[in-house]
Protein backbone atom coordinates (compact mmCIF):
# COMPACT_ATOMS: atom_id res chain seq x y z
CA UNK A 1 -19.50 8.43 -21.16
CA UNK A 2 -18.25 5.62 -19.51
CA UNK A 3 -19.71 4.56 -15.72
CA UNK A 4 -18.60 2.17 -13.43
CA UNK A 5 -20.81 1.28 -10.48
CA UNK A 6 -18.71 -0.41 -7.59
CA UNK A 7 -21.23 -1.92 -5.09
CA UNK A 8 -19.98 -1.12 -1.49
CA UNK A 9 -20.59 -4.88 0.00
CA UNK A 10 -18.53 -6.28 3.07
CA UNK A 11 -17.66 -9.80 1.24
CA UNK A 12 -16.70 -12.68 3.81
CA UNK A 13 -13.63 -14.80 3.64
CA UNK A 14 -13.98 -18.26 1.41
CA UNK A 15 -14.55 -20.74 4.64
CA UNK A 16 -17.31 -17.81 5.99
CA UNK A 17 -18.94 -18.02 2.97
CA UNK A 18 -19.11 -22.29 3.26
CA UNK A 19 -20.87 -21.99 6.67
CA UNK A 20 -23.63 -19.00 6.28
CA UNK A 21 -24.14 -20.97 2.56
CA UNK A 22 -25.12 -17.60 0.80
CA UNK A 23 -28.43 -17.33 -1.26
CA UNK A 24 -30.29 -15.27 -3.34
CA UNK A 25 -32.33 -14.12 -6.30
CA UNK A 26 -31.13 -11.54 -8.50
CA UNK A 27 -31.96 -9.63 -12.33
CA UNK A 28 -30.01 -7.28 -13.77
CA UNK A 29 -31.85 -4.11 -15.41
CA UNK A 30 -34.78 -4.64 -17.46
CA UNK A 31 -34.02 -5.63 -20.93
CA UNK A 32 -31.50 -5.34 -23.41
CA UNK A 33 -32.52 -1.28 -23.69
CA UNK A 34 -31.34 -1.46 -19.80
CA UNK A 35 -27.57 -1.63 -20.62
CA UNK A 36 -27.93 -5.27 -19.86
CA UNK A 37 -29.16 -8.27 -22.04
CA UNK A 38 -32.04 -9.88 -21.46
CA UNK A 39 -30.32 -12.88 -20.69
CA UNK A 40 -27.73 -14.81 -19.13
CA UNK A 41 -26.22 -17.49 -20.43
CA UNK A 42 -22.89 -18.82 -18.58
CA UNK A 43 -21.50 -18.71 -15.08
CA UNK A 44 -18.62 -19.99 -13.72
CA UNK A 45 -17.68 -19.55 -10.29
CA UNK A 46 -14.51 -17.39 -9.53
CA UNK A 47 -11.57 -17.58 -7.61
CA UNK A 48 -12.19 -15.12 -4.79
CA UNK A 49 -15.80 -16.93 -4.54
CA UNK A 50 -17.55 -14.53 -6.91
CA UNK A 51 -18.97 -15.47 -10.05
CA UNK A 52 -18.36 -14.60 -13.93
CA UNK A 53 -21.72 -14.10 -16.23
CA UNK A 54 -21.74 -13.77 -19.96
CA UNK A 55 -24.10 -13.56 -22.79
CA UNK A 56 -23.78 -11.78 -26.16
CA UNK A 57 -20.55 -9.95 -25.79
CA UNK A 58 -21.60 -8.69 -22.18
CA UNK A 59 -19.42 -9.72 -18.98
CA UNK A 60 -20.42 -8.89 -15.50
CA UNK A 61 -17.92 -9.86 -12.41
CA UNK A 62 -19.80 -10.13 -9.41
CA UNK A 63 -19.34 -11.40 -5.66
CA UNK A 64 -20.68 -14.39 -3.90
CA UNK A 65 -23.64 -11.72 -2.72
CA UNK A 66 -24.58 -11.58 -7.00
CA UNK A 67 -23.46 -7.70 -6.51
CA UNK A 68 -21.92 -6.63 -9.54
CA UNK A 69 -17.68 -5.60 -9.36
CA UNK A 70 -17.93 -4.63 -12.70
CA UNK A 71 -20.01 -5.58 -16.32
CA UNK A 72 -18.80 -4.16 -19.99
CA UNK A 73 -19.87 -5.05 -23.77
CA UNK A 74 -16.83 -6.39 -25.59
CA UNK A 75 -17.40 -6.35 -29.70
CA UNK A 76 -14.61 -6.55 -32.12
CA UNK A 77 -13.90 -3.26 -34.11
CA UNK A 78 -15.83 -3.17 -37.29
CA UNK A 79 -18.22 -6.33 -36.33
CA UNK A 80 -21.43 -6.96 -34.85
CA UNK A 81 -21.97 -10.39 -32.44
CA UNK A 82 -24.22 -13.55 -34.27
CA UNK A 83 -24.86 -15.12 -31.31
CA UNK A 84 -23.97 -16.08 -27.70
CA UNK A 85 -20.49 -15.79 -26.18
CA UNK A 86 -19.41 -18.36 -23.17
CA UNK A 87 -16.96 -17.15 -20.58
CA UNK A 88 -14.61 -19.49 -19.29
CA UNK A 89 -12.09 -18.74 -16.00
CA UNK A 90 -8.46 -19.15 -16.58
CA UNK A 91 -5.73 -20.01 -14.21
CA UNK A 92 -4.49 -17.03 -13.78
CA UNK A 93 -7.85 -15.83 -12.64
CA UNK A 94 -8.56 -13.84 -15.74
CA UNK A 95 -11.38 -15.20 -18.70
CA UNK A 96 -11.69 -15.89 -22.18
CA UNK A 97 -14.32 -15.12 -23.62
CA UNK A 98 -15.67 -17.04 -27.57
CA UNK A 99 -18.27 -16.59 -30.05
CA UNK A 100 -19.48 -15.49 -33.55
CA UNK A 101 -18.91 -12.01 -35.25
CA UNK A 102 -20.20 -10.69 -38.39
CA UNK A 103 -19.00 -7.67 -40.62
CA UNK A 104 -21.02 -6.76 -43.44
CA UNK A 105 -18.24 -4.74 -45.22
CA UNK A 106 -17.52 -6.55 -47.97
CA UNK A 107 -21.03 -7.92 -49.13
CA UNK A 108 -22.03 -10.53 -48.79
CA UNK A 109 -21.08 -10.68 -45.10
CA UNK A 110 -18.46 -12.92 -43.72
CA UNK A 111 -18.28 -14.43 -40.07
CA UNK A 112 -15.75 -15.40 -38.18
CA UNK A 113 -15.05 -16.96 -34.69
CA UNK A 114 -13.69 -14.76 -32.02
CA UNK A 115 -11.53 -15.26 -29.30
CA UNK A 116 -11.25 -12.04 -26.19
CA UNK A 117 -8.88 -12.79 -23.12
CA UNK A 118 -9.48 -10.66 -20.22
CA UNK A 119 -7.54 -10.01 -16.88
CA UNK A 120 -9.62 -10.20 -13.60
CA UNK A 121 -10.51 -6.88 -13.59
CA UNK A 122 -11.93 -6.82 -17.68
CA UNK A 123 -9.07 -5.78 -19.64
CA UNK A 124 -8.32 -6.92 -22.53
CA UNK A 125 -5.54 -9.06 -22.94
CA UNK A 126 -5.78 -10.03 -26.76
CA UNK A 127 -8.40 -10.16 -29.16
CA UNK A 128 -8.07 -12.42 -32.25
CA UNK A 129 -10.48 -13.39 -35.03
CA UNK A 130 -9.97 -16.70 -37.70
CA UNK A 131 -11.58 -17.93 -40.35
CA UNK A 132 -10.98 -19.76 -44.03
CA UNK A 133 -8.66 -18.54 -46.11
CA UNK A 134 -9.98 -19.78 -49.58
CA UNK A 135 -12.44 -16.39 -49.95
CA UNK A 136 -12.58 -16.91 -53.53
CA UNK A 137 -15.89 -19.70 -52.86
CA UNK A 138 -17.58 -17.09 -51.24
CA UNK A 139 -17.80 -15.23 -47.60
CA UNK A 140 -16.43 -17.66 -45.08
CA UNK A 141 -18.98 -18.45 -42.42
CA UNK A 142 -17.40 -19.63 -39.26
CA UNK A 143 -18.16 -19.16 -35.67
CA UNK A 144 -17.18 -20.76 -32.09
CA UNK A 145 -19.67 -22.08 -29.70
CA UNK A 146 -17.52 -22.81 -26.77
CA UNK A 147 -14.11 -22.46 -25.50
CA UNK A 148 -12.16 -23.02 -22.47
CA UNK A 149 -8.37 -23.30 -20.68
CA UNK A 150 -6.22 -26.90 -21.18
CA UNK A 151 -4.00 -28.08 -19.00
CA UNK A 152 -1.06 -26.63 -20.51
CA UNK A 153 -1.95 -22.99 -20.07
CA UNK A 154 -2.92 -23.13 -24.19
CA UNK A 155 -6.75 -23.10 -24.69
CA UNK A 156 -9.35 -25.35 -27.48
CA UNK A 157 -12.47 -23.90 -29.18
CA UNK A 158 -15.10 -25.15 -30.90
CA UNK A 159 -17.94 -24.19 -33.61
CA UNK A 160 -18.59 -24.54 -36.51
CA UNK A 161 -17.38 -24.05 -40.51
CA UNK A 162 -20.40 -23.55 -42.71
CA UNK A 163 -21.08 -23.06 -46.56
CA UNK A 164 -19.79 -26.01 -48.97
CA UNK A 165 -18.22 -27.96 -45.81
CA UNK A 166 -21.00 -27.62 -43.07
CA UNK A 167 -18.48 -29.53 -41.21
CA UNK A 168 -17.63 -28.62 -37.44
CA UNK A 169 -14.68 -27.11 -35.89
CA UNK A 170 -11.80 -27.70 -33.29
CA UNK A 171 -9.21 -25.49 -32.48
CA UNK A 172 -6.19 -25.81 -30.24
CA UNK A 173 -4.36 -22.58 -29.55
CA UNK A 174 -1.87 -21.49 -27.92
CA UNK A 175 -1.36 -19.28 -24.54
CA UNK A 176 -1.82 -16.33 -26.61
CA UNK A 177 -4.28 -17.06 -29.37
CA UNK A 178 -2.38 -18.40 -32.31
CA UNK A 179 -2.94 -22.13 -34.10
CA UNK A 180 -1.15 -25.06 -33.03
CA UNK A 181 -3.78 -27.85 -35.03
CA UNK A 182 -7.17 -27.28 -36.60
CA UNK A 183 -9.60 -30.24 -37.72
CA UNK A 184 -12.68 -30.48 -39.14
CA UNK A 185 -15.49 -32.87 -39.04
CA UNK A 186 -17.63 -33.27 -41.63
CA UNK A 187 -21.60 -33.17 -41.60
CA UNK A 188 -21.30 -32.34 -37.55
CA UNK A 189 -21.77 -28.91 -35.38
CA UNK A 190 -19.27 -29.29 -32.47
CA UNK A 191 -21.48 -27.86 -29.79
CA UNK A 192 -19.66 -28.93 -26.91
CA UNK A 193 -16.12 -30.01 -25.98
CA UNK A 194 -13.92 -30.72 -22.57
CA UNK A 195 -10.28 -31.61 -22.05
CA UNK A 196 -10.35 -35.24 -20.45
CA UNK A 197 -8.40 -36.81 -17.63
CA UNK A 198 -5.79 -38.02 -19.59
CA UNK A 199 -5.33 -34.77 -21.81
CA UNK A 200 -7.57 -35.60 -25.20
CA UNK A 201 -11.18 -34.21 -25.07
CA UNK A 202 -14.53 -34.90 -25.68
CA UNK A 203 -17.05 -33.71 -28.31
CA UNK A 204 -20.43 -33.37 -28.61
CA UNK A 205 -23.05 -32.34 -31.46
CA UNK A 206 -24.96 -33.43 -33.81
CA UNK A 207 -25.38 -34.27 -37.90
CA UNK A 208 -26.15 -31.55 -39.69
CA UNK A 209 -29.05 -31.02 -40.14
CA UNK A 210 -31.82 -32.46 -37.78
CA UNK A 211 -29.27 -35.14 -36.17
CA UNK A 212 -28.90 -37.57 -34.70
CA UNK A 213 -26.62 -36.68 -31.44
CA UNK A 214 -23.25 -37.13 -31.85
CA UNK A 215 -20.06 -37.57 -29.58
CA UNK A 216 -16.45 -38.16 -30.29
CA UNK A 217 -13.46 -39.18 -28.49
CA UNK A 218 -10.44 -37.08 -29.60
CA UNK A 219 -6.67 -37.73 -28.55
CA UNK A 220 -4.96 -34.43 -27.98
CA UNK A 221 -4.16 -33.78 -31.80
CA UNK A 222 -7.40 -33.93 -32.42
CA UNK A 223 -7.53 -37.36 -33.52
CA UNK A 224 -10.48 -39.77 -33.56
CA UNK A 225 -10.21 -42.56 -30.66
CA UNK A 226 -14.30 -43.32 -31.33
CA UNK A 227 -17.26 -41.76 -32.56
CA UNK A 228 -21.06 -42.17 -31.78
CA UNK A 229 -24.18 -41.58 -33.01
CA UNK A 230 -27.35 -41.92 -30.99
CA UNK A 231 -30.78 -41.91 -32.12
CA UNK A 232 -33.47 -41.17 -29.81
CA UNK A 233 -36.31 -42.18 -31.84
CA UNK A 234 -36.30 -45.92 -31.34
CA UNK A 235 -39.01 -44.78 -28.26
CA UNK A 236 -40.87 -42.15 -30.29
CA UNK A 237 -43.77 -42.63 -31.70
CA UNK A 238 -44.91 -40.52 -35.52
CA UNK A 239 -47.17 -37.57 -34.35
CA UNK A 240 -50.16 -37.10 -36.58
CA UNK A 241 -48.87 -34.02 -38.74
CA UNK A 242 -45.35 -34.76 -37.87
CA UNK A 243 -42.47 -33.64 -40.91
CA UNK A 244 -38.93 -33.09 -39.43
CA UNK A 245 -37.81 -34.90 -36.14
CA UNK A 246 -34.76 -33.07 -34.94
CA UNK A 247 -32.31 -34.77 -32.73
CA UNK A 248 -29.34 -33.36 -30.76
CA UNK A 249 -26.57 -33.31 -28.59
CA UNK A 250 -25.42 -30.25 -26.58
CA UNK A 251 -23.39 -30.75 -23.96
CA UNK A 252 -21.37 -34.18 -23.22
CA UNK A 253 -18.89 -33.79 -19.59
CA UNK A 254 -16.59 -36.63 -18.65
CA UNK A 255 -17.24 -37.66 -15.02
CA UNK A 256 -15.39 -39.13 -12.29
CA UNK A 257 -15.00 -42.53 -13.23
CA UNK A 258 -13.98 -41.24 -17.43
CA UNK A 259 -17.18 -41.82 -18.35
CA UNK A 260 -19.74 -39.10 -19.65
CA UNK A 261 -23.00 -37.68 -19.38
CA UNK A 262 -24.64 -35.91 -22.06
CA UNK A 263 -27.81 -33.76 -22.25
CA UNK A 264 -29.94 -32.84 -25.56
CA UNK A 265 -33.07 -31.97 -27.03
CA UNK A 266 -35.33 -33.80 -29.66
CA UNK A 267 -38.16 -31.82 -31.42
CA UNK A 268 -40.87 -33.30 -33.20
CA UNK A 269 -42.36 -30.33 -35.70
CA UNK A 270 -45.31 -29.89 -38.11
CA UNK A 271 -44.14 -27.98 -40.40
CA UNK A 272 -42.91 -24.88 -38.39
CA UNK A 273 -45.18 -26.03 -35.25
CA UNK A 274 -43.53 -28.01 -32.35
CA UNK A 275 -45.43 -30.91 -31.74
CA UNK A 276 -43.61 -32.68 -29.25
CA UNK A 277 -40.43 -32.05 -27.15
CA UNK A 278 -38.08 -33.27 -24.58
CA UNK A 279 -34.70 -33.48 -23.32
CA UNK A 280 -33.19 -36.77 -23.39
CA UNK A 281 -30.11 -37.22 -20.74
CA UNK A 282 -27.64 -39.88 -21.21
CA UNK A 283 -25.08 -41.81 -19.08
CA UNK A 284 -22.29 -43.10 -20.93
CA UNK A 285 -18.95 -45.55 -20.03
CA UNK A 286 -15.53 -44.39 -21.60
CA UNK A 287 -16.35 -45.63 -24.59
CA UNK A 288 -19.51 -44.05 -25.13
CA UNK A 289 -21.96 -46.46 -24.52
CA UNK A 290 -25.24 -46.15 -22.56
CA UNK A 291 -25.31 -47.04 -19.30
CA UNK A 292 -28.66 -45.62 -18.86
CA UNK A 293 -30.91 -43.03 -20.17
CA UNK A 294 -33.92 -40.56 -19.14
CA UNK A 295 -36.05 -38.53 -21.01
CA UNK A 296 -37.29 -35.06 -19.43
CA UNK A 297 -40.50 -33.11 -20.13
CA UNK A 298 -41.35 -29.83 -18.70
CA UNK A 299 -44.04 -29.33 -20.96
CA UNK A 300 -42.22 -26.23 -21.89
CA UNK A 301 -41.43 -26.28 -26.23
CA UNK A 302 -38.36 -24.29 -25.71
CA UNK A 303 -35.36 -24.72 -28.38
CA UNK A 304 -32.62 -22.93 -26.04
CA UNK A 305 -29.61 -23.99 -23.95
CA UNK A 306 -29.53 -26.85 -21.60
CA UNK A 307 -26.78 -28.04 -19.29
CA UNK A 308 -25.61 -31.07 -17.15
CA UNK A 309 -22.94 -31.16 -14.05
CA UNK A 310 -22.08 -33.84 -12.12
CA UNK A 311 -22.33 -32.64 -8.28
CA UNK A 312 -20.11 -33.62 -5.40
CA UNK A 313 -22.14 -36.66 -4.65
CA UNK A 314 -21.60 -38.26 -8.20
CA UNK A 315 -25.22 -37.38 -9.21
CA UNK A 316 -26.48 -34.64 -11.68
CA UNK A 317 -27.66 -31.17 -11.90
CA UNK A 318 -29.77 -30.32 -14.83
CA UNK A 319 -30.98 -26.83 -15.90
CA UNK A 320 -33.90 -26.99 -18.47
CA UNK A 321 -36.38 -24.18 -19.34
CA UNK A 322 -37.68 -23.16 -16.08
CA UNK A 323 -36.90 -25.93 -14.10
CA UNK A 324 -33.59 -27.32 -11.73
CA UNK A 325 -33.66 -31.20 -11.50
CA UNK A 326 -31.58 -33.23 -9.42
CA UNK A 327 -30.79 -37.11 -10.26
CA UNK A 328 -28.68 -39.74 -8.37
CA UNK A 329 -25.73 -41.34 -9.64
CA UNK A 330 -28.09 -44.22 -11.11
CA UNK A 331 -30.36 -41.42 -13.02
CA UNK A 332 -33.72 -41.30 -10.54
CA UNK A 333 -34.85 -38.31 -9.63
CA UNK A 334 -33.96 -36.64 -6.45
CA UNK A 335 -36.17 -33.40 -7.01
CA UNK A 336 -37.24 -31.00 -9.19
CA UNK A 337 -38.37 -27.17 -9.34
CA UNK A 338 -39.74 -24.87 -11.11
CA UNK A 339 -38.37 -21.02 -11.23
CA UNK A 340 -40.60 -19.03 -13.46
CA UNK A 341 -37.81 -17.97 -15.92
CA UNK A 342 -35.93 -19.49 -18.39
CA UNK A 343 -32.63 -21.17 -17.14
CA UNK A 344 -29.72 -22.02 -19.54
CA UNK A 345 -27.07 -23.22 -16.91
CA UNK A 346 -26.46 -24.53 -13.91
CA UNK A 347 -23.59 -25.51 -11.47
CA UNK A 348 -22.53 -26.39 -8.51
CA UNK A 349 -20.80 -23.72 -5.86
CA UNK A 350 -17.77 -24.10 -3.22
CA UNK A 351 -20.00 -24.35 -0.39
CA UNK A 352 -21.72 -27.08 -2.30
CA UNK A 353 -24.97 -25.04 -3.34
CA UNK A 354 -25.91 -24.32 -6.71
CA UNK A 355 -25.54 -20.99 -9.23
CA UNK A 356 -27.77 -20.62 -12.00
CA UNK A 357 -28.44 -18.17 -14.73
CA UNK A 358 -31.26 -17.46 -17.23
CA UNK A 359 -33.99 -15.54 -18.60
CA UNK A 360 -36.43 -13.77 -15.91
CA UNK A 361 -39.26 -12.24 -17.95
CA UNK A 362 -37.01 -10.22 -19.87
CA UNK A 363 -34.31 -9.73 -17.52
CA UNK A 364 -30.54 -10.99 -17.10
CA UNK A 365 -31.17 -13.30 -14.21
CA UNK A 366 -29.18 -15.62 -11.84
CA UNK A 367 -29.76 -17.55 -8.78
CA UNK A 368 -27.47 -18.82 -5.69
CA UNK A 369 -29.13 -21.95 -4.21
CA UNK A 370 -28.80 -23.98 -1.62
CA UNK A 371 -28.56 -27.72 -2.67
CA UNK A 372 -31.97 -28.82 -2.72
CA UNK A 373 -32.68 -25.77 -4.95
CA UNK A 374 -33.63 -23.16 -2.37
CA UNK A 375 -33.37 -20.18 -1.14
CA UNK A 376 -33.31 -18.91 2.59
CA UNK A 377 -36.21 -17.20 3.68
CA UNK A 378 -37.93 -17.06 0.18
CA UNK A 379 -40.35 -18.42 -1.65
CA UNK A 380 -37.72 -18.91 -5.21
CA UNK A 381 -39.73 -22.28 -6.19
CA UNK A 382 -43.08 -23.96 -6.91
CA UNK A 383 -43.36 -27.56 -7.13
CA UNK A 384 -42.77 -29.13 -10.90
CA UNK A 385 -44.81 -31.87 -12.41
CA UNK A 386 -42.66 -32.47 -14.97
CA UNK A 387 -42.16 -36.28 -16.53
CA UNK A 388 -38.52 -37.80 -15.93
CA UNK A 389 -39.02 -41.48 -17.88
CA UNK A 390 -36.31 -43.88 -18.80
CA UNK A 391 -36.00 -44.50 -22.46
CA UNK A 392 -33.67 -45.78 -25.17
CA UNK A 393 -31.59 -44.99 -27.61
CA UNK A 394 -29.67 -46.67 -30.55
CA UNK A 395 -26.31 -46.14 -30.86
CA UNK A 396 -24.18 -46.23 -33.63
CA UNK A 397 -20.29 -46.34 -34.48
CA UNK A 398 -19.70 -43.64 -36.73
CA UNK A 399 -17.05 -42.88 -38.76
CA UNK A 400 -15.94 -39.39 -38.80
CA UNK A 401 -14.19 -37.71 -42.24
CA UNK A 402 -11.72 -35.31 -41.48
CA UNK A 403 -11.71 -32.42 -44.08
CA UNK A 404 -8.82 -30.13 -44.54
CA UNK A 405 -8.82 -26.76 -42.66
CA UNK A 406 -6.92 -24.04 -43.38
CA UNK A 407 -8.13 -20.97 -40.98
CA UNK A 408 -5.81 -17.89 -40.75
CA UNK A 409 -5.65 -15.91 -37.36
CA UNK A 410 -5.68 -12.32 -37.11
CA UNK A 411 -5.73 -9.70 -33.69
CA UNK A 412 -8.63 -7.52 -33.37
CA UNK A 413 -9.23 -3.71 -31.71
CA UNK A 414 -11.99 -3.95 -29.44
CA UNK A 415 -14.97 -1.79 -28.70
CA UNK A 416 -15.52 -1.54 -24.86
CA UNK A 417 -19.08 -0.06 -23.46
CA UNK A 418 -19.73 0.31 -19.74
CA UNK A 419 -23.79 1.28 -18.27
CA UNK A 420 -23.96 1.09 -14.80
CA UNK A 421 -27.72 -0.65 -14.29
CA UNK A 422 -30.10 -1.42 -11.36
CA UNK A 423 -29.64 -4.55 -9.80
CA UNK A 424 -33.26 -6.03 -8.06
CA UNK A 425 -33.31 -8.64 -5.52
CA UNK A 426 -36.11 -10.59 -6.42
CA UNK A 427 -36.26 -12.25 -3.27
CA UNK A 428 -37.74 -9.16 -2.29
CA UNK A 429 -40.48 -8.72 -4.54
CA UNK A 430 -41.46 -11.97 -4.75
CA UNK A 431 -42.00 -12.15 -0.91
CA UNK A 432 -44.47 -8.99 -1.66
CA UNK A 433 -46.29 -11.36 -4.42
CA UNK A 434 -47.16 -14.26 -2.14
């Protein structure tokens, strides 16, 4: 049986909401056995002021109070999800929603990336699938890791192509789903991409398999304008018992003056032990070329998502394990805090505050700050005494081959579950902690 909870909350007008600067501390059942996941992944603020949440299939609308409107599972008939699925708000207020799906019917078990467009209120729109058409090398293995709305009402996605190519993958649809270009890049995951002021995008990744970060320029067919590499070890020192350095990219975002800032992780392991890790951040010009550099440390050896905003004074919001930092436009820190979850985004709000969303103990969690990172009237924080240090990087032109990509496209049923949860203002109970 299918049940919708619908929250009975009085929500103020837009230019209310700016003055009384709404915030609070919210999870979202207890687990994945809940009816929830135990995470949440990406939020992106909505048009009425609310806020869209995703992670693994699940969607949850909710208002500026973090009450839910609605949440549902979306999974392709006949698949199971491989991995996380972004949300992304579309002009006509609706979403699209990307990510991985696996069916294990043949053997062995093809993937394929996934595209879901929703209305406002959740209902599905179209549902398409794609992947290689050249099955007779084996199962094709492809998946998206991001997508989002260009300009022209059409949308790009991104991911990867796996098996003989390990290349990555950029997609340019149209307003309904189907292909206008496809490329391929080999030896690279395409982690990250963003349309660009002047219509082309930027991506973002790394060589397959332990790096180093890469970024690309791309006109809007896709094309190559300039491609970098950047290797963060020229500051790193060989760890006694070190084997495998890993180095990558995650998320590059073009800011207001067409340059970029970028945001990654670099692992140093002992054979499946991490040894040493941080987050290096990166300021780039239009070309792609370091302006300057920091290196963050939480002490934390977490391999999930990180992400990077430029805020409404030109300087930069970072969400990092359990910690918020905020830097200036010249890459000193402003402040930093600690949550006591897991945080894998960040951004900034209308009323110029922050929303957040993560991992609380095992609970879908998200966060509406104020824009030092607070709360009103509780206790959300403790001070951090994590390391920001300015390093260096070298950087690399790099080439990048273009291998031939033939994906077909194909519409999907969907399978749509609805559970109805309990919402806890943490707020609350950790006031009755302290």
């Amino acid at each position: 049986m299918l049940t919708l909870f619908v929250p009975s909350v009085l929500v103020q007008p837009l230019a209310a909401r700016r003055v009384a600067g709404l915030t609070w501390d919210r999870t979202y059942g207890s687990g994945y056995l809940s009816g929830a996941p135990g995470e949440l992944s990406y939020v992106e603020q909505t048009k009425d002021g609310g806020f869209i949440m995703s992670s693994w299939g699940f969607v949850m609308k909710t208002d500026a109070n973090g009450a839910p409107e609605w949440q549902r599972t979306y999974v392709p008939e006949g698949y199971s999800l491989n991995g996380i699925t972004p949300v992304a708000v579309t002009k006509d207020g609706g979403y699209l929603l990307v990510g991985t799906v696996t069916s294990c019917c043949p053997c062995p078990c093809p993937q394929y990336g996934w595209t879901l467009k929703l209305t406002s209120a959740g209902n599905v729109e179209w549902s398409k699938l794609y992947g290689e058409t050249d099955l007779h090398v084996g199962a094709p293995e492809d998946g998206f890791l991001i997508g989002l709305q260009t300009s022209d009402g059409g949308y790009v996605v991104a991911g990867m192509e796996w098996g003989l190519d390990n290349s990555g993958w950029l997609l340019r649809l149209d307003h309904v789903g189907n292909i206008i270009w496809q490329e391929k890049y080999e030896g690279h995951t395409v982690s990250s991409v963003e349309q660009t002021q002047e219509g082309g995008f930027i991506v973002a990744g790394f060589a397959i398999f332990d790096g180093p970060g890469w970024t690309a320029k791309l006109d809007n067919k896709g094309h190559v304008e300039w491609s970098k590499t950047y290797d963060f070890t020229e500051t790193s020192q060989v760890l006694p018992g070190q084997t495998r350095l890993s180095q990558r990219l995650q998320h590059v975002r073009q800011t207001f003056d067409g340059g970029f800032i970028g945001i990654g992780e670099r692992t140093a392991l002992g054979g499946e032990d991490v040894l040493q890790y941080d987050i290096p951040i990166l300021r780039m010009n239009d070309r792609g070329e370091i302006l300057w550099q920091r290196s963050y440390s939480n002490g934390v050896s977490f391999g999930g998502l990180h992400s990077v905003e430029e805020t409404f004074d030109h300087g930069f919001l970072i969400a990092s394990g359990p910690s918020l930092l905020k830097l200036n436009h010249a890459g000193n820190l402003v402040w930093q805090k600690s949550y006591g979850g897991f945080l894998e985004q960040a951004r900034g709000s209308s009323d110029g505050g922050i929303i957040a969303t993560g991992d609380f103990h095992g609970s879908a969690w998200a966060l509406r700050l104020d824009a030092r990172g607070d709360a009103d009237g509780c206790q959300i924080s403790t001070p951090s005494n994590a390391t920001l240090t300015k390093t260096h990087s070298t950087t690399f032109d790099t080439p990048a081959t273009f291998v031939a990509s033939n994906a077909f496209v194909r519409s999907s049923n969907v399978s749509i579950s609805t559970t109805a949860f309990t919402t806890q203002n943490q707020c609350n109970i950790r006031t009755k902690t302290t």
